[in-house]
Protein backbone atom coordinates (compact mmCIF):
# COMPACT_ATOMS: atom_id res chain seq x y z
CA UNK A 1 -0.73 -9.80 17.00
CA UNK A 2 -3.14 -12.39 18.29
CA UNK A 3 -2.31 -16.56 17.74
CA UNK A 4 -5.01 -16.77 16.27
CA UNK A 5 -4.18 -14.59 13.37
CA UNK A 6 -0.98 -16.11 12.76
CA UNK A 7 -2.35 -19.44 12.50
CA UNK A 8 -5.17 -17.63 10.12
CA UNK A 9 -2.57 -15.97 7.51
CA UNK A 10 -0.37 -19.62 7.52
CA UNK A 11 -3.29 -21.37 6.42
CA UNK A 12 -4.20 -19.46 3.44
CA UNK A 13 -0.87 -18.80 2.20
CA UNK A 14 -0.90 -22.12 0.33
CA UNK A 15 -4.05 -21.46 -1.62
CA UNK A 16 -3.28 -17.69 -2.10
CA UNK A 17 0.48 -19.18 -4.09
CA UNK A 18 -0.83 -22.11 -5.61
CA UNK A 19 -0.35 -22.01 -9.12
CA UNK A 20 1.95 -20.95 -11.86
CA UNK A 21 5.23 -19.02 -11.09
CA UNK A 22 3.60 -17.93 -7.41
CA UNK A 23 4.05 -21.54 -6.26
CA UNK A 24 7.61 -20.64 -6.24
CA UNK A 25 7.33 -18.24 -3.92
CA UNK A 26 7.78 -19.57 0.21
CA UNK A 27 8.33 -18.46 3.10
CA UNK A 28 11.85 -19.20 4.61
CA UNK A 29 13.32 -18.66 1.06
CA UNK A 30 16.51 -17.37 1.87
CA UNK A 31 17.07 -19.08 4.85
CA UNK A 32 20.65 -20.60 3.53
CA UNK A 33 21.38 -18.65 1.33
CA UNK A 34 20.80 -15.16 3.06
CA UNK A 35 19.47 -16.24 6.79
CA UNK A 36 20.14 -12.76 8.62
CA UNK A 37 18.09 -11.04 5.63
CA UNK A 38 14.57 -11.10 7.20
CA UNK A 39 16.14 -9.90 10.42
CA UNK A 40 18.23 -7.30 9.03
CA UNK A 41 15.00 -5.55 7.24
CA UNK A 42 12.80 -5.63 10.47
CA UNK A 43 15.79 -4.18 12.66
CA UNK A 44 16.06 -1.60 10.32
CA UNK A 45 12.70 -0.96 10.08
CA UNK A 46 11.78 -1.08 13.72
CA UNK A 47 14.27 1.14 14.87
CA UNK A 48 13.77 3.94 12.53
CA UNK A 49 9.74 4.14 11.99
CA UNK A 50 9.50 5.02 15.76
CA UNK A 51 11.79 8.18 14.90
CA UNK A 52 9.38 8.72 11.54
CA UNK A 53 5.95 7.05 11.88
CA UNK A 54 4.81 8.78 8.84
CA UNK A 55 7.09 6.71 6.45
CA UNK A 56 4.97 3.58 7.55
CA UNK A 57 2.23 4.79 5.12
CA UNK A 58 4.79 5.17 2.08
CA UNK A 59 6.51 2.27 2.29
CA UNK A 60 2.95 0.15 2.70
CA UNK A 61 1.76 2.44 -0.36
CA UNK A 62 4.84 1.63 -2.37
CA UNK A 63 4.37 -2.04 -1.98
CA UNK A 64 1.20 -1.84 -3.34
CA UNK A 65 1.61 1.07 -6.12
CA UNK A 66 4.29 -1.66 -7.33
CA UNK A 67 2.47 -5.18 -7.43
CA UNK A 68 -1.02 -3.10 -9.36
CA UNK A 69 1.87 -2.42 -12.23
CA UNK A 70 3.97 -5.29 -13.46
CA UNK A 71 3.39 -7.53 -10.67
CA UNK A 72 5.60 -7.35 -7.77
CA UNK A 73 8.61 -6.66 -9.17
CA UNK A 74 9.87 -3.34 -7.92
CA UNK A 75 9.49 -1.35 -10.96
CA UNK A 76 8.13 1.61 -8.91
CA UNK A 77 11.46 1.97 -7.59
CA UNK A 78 13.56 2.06 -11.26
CA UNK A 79 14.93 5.48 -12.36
CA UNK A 80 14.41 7.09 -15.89
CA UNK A 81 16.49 6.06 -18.40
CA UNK A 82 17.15 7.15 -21.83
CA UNK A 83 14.75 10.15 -21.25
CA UNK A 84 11.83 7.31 -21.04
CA UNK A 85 10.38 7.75 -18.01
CA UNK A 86 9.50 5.82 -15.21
CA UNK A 87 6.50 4.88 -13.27
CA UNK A 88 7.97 6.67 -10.12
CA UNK A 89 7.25 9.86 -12.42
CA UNK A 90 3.52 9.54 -12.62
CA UNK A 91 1.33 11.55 -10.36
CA UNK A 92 0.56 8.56 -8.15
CA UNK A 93 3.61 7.90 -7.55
CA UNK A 94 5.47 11.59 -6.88
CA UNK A 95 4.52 11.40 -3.29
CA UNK A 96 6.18 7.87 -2.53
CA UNK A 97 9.29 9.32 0.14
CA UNK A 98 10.54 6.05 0.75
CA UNK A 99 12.89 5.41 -2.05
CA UNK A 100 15.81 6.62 0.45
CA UNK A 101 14.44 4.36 3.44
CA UNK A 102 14.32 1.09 0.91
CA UNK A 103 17.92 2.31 -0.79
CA UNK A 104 19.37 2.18 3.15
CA UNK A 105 17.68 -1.45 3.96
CA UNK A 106 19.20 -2.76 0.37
CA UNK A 107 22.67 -1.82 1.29
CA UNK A 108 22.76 -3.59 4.83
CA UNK A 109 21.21 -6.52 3.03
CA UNK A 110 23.86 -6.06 -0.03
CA UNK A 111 26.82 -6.21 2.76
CA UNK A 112 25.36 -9.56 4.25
CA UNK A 113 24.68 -11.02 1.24
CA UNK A 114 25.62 -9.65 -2.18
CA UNK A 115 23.13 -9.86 -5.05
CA UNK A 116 21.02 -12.48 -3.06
CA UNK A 117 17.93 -10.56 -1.93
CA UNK A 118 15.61 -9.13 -4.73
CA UNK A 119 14.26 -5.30 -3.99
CA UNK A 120 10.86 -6.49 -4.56
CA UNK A 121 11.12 -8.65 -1.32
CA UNK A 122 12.41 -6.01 0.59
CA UNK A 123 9.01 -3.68 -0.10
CA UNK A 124 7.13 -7.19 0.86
CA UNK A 125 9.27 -7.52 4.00
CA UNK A 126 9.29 -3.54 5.06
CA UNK A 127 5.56 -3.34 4.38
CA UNK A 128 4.88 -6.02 6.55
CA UNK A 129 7.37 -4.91 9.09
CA UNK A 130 5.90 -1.18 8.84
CA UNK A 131 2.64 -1.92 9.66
CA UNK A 132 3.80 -4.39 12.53
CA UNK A 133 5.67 -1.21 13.81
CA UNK A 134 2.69 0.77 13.98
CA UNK A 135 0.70 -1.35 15.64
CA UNK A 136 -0.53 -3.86 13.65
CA UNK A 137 -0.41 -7.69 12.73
CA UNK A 138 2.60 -9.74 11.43
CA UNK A 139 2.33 -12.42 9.31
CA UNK A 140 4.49 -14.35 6.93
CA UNK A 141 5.98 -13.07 3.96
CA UNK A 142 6.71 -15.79 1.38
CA UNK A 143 9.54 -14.62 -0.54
CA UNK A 144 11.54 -15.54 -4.10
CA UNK A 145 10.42 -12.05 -5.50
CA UNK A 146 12.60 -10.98 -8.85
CA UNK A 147 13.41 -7.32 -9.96
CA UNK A 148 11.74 -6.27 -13.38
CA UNK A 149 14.19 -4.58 -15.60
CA UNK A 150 11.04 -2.50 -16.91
CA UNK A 151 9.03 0.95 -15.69
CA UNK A 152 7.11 2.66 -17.60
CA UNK A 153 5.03 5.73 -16.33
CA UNK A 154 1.76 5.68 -18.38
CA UNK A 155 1.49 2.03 -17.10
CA UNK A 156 1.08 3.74 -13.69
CA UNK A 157 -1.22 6.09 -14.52
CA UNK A 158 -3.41 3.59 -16.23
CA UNK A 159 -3.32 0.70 -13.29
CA UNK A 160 -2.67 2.35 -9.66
CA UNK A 161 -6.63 2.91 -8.72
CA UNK A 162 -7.58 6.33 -8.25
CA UNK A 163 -8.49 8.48 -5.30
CA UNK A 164 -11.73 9.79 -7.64
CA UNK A 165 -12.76 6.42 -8.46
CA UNK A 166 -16.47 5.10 -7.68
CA UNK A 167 -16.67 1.73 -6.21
CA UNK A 168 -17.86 -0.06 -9.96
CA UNK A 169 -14.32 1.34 -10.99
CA UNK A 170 -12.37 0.46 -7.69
CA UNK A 171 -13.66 -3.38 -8.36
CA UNK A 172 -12.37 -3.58 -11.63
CA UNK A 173 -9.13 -2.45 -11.24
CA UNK A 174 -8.57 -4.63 -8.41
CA UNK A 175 -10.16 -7.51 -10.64
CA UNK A 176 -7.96 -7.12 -13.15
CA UNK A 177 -5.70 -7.84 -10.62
CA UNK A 178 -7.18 -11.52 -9.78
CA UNK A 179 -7.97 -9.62 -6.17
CA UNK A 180 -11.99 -10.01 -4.82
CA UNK A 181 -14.29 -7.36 -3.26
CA UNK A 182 -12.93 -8.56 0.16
CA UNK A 183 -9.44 -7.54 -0.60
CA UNK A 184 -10.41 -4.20 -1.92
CA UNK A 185 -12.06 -3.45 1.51
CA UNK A 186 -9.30 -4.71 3.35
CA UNK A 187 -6.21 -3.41 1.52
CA UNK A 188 -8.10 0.22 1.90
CA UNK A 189 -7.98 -0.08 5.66
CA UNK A 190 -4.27 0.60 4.94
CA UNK A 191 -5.53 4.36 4.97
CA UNK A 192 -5.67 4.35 9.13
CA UNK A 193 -2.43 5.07 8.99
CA UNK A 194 -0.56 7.86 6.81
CA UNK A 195 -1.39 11.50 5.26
CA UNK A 196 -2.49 13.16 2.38
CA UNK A 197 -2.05 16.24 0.52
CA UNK A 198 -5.33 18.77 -0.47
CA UNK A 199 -5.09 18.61 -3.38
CA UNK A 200 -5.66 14.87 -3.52
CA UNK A 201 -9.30 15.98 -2.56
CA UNK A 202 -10.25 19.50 -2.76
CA UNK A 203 -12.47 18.91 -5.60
CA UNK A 204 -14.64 17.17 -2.72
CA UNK A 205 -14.55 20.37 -0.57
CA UNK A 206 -14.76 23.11 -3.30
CA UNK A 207 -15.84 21.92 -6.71
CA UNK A 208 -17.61 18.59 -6.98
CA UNK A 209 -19.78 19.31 -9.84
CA UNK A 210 -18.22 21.81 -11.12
CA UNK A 211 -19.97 25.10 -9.95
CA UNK A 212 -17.06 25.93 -7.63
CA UNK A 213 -17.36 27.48 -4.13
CA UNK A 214 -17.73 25.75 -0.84
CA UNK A 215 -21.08 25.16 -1.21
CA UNK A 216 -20.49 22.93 -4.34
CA UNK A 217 -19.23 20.14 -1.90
CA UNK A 218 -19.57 16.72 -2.42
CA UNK A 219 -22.71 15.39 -0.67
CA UNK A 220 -20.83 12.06 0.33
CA UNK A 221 -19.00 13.95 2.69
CA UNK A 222 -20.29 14.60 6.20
CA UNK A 223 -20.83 18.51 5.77
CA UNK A 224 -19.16 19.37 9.51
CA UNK A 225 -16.02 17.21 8.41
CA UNK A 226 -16.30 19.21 5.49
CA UNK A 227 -16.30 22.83 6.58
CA UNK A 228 -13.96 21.89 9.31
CA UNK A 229 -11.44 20.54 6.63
CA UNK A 230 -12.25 23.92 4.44
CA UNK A 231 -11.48 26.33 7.94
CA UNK A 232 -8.71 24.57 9.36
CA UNK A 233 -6.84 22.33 6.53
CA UNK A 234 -7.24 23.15 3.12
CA UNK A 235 -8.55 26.81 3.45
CA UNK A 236 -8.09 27.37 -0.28
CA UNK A 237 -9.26 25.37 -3.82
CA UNK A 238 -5.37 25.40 -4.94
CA UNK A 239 -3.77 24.33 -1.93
CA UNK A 240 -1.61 21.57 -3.22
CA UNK A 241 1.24 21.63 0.45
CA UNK A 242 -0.90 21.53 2.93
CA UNK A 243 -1.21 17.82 4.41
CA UNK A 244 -4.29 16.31 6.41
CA UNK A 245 -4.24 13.50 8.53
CA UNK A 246 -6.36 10.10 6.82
CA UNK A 247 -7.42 8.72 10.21
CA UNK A 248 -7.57 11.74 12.51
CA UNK A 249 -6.46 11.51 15.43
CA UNK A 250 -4.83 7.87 15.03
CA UNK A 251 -2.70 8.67 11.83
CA UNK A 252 0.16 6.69 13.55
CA UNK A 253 -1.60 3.50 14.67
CA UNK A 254 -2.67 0.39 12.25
CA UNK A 255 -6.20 0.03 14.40
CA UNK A 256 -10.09 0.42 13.25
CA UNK A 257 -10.79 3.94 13.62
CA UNK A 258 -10.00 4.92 9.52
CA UNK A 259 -13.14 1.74 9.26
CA UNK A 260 -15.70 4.17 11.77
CA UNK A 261 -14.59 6.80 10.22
CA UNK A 262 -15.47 5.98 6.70
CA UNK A 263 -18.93 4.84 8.34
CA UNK A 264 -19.19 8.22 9.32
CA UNK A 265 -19.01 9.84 6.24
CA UNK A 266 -15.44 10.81 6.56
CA UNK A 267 -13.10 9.13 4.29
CA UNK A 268 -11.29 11.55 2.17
CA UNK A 269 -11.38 10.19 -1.01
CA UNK A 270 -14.39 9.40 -3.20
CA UNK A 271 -12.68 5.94 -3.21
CA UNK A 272 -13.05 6.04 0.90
CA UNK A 273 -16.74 7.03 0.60
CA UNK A 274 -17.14 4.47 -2.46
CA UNK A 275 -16.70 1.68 -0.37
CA UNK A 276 -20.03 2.44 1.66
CA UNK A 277 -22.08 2.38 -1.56
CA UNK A 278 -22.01 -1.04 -2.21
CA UNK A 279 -24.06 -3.37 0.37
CA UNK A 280 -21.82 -5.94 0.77
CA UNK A 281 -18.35 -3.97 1.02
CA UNK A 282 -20.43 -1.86 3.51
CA UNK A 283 -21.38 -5.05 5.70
CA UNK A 284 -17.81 -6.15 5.92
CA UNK A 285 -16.84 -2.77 7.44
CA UNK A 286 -19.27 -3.23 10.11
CA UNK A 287 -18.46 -7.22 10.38
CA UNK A 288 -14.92 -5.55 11.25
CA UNK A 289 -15.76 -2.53 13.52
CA UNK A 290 -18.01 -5.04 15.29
CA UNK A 291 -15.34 -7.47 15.47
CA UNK A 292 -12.53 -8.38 18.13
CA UNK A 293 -9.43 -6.61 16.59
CA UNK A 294 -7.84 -9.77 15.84
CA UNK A 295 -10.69 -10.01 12.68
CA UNK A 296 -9.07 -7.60 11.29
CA UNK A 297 -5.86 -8.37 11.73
CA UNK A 298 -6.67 -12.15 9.90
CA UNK A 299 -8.30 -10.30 6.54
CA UNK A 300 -5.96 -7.88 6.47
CA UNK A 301 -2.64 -9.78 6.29
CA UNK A 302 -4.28 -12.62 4.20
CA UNK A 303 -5.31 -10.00 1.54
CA UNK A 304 -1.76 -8.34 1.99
CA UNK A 305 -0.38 -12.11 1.36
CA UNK A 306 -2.76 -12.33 -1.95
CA UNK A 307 -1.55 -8.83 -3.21
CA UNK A 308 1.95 -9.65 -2.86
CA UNK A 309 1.88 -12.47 -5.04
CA UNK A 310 0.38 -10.45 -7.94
CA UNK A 311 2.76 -11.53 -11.41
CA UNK A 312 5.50 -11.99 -9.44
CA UNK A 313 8.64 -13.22 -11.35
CA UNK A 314 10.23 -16.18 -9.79
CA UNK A 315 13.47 -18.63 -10.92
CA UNK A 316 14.99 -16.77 -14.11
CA UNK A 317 12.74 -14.21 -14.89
CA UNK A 318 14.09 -10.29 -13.94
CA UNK A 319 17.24 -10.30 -12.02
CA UNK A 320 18.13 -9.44 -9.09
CA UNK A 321 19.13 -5.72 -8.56
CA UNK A 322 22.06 -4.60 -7.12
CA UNK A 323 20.75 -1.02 -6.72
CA UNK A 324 17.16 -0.70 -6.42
CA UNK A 325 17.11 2.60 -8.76
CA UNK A 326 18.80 0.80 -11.57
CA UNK A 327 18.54 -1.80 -13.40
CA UNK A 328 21.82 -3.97 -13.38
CA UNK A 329 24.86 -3.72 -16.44
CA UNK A 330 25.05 -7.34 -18.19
């Protein structure tokens, strides 16, 4: 990553924390009492993502399916209990692999330094770490995260934005999250890397209004990406295994492609093509595709910073996890 974005992301984290219980998040916070922790997470990370780049995606998405529900708190990561279940059961969340992945960087962490590091800064510290593995910028995490001792799935199905949603609905659930216009357009460019599933948007390719049939596609979408999707990906309306690439071509690199591609029509979500609909979401894009790639690399990590500070529990609040799945015995 360039200086200058470095310097960029260092400056705003101050104003992105100020206030309440997020002031008492900083960076360096375990540096006595857990100083190999940061290091220990990127090793891990580093080594491994080269060996599966596709778990990049997940562990970004899990970061941010968790702070849109309870804060940042790692409540996406609880089991069921009590036949109650969880927000890892809803539908957003079924297709979140890297449960295992953050279970493996907790233990090495849990060796160093027993019941010191919270679960909800490791998904900070891996997301950041993933996306600096495929690619993309670094910046600093500020950490003092706590664990929720809560999940519960209807909460997840009611907060996490949807792939359907049109950009009036996108902006409101990331208002409700005290995050701006700017931050929705830069959190989605999280989507050049990673893959989805057809049945996350067949609708789009086979039954937008409701006729059915391929020619009932929705007009948003480039008609050649279309058909090709239709003949070569998801060849039928109940495909629900089949998975497609978000950023063709450059699935595995944090760059500016996913940006030119939604320009062109080719986003695969209505959210994707949403965020052309609205003039001045649309005129950051091209601000960015027009930009050096260290632009990006600035908005993006300073909106990443922002997210991860969403109702975070700090000092006494939650606990701190000894296994991420469950909550601990008192």
């Amino acid at each position: 990553m360039a200086r200058m974005a470095v310097v960029a992301v260092v400056v705003v984290v101050a104003a992105v924390l100020a206030g309440g219980a997020r002031a008492q998040l900083r960076e360096g916070f375990y540096e006595h009492s857990c100083p190999q922790a940061e290091k220990i997470i990127k090793d891990y990370v580093m080594e491994h993502i080269p060996h599966v780049p596709s778990i990049a995606a997940t562990l970004l998405r899990t970061h941010f399916h968790d702070c849109f529900v309870r804060g940042c708190d790692a409540s996406v990561l609880l089991n069921a209990t009590g036949g109650n279940e969880a927000e890892r059961d809803a539908a957003p969340n079924q297709t979140l692999r890297g449960n295992g992945f953050i279970d493996r960087v907790k233990a090495l962490v849990e060796k160093e330094c027993p019941g010191v590091v919270s679960c909800a800064d490791i998904l900070a510290l891996t997301a950041r770490d993933s996306v600096v593995a495929t690619g993309g910028p670094s910046w600093s995490v500020p950490t003092g995260r706590r664990d929720g001792t809560v999940s519960i799935k209807q909460e997840a199905l009611d907060q996490i934005p949807a792939p359907t949603m049109n950009f009036t609905e996108l902006l409101q659930s990331f208002q409700n999250k005290s995050l701006d216009l700017a931050d929705l357009v830069w959190l989605s460019g999280a989507h050049t890397i990673g893959i989805a599933h057809c049945n996350s948007f067949t609708e789009r390719l086979y039954n937008f209004t409701g006729r059915g049939g391929p020619g009932d596609a929705d007009p948003s979408l480039d008609p050649l990406y279309a058909a090709n999707l239709r003949r070569t990906k998801c060849k039928t309306p109940t495909d629900n295994t089949t998975i497609v690439e978000m950023d063709p071509g450059s699935f595995r690199t944090f760059d500016l492609s996913y940006y030119r591609g939604v320009l062109k029509r080719r986003g695969l979500f209505q959210s994707d093509a949403a965020l052309i609909t609205d003039a001045a979401a649309k005129a950051d894009i091209l601000t960015a595709v027009n930009s050096p790639p260290e632009f990006f690399s600035q908005v993006f990590a300073r909106s990443m910073v922002k997210m991860g500070a969403i109702e975070v529990k700090t000092g006494s609040e939650g606990e701190i996890r000894k296994h991420c799945a469950i909550v601990n015995k008192h």
